[in-house]
C-alpha atoms as a PDB file:
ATOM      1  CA  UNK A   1     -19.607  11.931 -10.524  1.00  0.00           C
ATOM      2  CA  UNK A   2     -16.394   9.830 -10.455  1.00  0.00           C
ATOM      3  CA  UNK A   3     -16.256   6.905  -8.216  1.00  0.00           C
ATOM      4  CA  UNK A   4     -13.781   6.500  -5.803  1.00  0.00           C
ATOM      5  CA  UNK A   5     -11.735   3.599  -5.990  1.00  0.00           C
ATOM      6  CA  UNK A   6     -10.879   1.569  -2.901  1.00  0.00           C
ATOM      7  CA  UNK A   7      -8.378  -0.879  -2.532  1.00  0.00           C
ATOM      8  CA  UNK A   8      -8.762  -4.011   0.265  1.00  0.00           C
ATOM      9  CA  UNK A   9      -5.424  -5.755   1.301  1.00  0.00           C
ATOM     10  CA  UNK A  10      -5.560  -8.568   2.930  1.00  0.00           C
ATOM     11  CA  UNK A  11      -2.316  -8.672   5.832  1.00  0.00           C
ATOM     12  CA  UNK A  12      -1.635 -12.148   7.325  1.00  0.00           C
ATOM     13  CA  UNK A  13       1.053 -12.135  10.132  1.00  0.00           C
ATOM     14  CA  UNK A  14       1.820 -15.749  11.761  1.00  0.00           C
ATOM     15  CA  UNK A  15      -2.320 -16.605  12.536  1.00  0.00           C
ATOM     16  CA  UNK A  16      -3.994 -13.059  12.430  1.00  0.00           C
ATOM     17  CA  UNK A  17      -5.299 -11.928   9.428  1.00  0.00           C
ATOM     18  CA  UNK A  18      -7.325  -8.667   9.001  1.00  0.00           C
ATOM     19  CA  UNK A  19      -7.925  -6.549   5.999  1.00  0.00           C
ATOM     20  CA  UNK A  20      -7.306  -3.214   5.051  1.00  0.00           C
ATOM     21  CA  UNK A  21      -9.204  -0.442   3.193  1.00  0.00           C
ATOM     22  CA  UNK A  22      -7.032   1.874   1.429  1.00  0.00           C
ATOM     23  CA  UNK A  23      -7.284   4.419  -1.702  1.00  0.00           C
ATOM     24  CA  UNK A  24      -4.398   5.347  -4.092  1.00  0.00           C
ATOM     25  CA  UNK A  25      -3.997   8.864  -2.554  1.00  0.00           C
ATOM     26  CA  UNK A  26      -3.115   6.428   1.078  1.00  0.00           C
ATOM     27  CA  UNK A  27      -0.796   5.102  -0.435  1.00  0.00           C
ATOM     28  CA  UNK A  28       0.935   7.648  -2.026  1.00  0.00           C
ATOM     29  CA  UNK A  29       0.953   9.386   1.123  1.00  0.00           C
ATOM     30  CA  UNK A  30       2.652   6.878   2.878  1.00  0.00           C
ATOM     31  CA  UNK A  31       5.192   6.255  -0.316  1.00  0.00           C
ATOM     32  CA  UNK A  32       6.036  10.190   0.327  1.00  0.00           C
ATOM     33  CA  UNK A  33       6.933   9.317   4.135  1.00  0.00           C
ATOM     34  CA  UNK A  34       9.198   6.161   3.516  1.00  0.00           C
ATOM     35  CA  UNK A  35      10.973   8.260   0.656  1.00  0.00           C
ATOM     36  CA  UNK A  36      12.039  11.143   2.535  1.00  0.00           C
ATOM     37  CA  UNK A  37      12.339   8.897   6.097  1.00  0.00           C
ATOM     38  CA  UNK A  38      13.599   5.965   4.912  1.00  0.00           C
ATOM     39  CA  UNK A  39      15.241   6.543   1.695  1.00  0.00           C
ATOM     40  CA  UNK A  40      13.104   4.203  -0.542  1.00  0.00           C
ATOM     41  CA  UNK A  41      13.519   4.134  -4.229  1.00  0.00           C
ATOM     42  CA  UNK A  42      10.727   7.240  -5.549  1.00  0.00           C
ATOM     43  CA  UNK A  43       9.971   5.078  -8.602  1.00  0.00           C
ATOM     44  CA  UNK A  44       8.870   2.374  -6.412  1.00  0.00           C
ATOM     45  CA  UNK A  45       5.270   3.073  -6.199  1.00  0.00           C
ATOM     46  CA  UNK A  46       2.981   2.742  -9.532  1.00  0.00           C
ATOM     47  CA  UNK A  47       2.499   6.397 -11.148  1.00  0.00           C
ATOM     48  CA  UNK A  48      -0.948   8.024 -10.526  1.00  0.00           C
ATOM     49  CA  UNK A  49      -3.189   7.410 -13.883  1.00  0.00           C
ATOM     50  CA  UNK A  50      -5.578  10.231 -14.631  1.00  0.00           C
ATOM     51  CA  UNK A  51      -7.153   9.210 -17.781  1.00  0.00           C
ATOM     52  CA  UNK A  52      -9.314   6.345 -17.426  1.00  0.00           C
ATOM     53  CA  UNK A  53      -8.425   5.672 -13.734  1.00  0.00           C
ATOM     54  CA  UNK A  54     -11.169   3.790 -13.026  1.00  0.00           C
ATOM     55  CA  UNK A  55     -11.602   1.564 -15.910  1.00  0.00           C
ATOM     56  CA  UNK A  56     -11.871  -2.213 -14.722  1.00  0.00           C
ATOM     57  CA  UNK A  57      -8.306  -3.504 -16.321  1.00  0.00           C
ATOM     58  CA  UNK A  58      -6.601  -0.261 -14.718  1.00  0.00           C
ATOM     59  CA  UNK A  59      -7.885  -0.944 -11.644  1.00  0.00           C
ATOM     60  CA  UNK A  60      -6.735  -4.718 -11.830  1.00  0.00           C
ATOM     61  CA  UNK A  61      -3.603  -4.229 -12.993  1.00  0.00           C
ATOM     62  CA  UNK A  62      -3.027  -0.855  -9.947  1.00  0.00           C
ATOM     63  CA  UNK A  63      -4.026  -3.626  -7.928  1.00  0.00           C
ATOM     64  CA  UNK A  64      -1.884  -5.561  -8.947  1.00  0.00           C
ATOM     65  CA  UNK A  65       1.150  -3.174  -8.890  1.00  0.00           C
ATOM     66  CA  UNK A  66       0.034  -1.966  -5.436  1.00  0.00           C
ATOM     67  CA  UNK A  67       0.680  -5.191  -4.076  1.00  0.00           C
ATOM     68  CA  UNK A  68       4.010  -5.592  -5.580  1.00  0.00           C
ATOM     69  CA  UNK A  69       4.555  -2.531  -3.917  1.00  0.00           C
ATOM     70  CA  UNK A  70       3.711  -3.538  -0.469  1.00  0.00           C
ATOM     71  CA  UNK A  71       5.397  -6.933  -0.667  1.00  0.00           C
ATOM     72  CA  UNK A  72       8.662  -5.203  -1.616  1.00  0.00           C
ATOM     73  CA  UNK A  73       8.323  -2.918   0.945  1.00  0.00           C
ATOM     74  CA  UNK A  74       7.938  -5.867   3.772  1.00  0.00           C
ATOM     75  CA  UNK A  75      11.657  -7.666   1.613  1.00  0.00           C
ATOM     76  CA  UNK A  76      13.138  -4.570   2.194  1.00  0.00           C
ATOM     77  CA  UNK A  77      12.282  -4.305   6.529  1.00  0.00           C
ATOM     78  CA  UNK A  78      11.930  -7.757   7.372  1.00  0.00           C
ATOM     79  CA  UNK A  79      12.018  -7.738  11.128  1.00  0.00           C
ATOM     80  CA  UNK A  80      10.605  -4.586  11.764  1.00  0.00           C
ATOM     81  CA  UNK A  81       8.489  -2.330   9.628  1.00  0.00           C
ATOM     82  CA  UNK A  82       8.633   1.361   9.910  1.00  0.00           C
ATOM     83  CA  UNK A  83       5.831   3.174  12.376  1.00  0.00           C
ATOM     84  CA  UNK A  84       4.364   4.966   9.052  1.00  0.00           C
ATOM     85  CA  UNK A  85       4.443   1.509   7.063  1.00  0.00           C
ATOM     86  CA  UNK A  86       2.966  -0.373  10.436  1.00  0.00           C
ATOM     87  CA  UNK A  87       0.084   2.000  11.031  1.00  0.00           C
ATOM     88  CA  UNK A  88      -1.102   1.885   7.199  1.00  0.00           C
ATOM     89  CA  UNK A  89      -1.208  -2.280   7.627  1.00  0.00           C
ATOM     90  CA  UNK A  90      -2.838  -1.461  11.297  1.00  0.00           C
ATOM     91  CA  UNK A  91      -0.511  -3.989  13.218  1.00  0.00           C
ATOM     92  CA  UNK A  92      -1.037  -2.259  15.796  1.00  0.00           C
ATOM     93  CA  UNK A  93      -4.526  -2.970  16.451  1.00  0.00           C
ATOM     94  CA  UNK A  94      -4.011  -6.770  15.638  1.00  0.00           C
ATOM     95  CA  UNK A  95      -0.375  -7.702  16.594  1.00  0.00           C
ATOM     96  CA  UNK A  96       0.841  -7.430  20.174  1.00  0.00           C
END
């Protein structure tokens, strides 16, 4: 039985701070929306590993990569994020 891997990002805007549970298949679900609704580079988000995807350095350095990924994503809409790229952070539970 293969483990699923889970990934926990931690969002800080101004004083809130919440965290958020997400797996790989999240986020490439969400890379597919701001690609064809937002134009954003394809080769942005890390490639999807299928041998030894859940070896601890893979893992570490996806992690890694992932939030690379989301931190370019925020450069690229600084003053407002996109609904799809909003939801998967869940602002809108935490930000009014």
């Amino acid at each position: 039985i293969s483990s699923l891997q889970v990934y926990i990002i931690q969002v800080s805007v101004g004083s809130h701070q919440w965290t958020v549970k997400h797996r790989y298949s999240d986020f490439h679900d969400l890379h597919e929306k701001l690609v064809s609704e937002k134009k954003i580079d394809k080769n942005l988000l890390p490639p999807k590993k299928i041998i030894g995807k859940n070896s601890k350095s893979l893992v570490e350095k996806r992690q890694k990569e992932l939030e690379v990924y989301l931190q370019t994503l925020l450069i690229k809409f600084p003053v407002t994020a996109p609904k799809v790229l909003s939801h998967f952070l869940h602002f809108h539970l935490y930000v009014s």
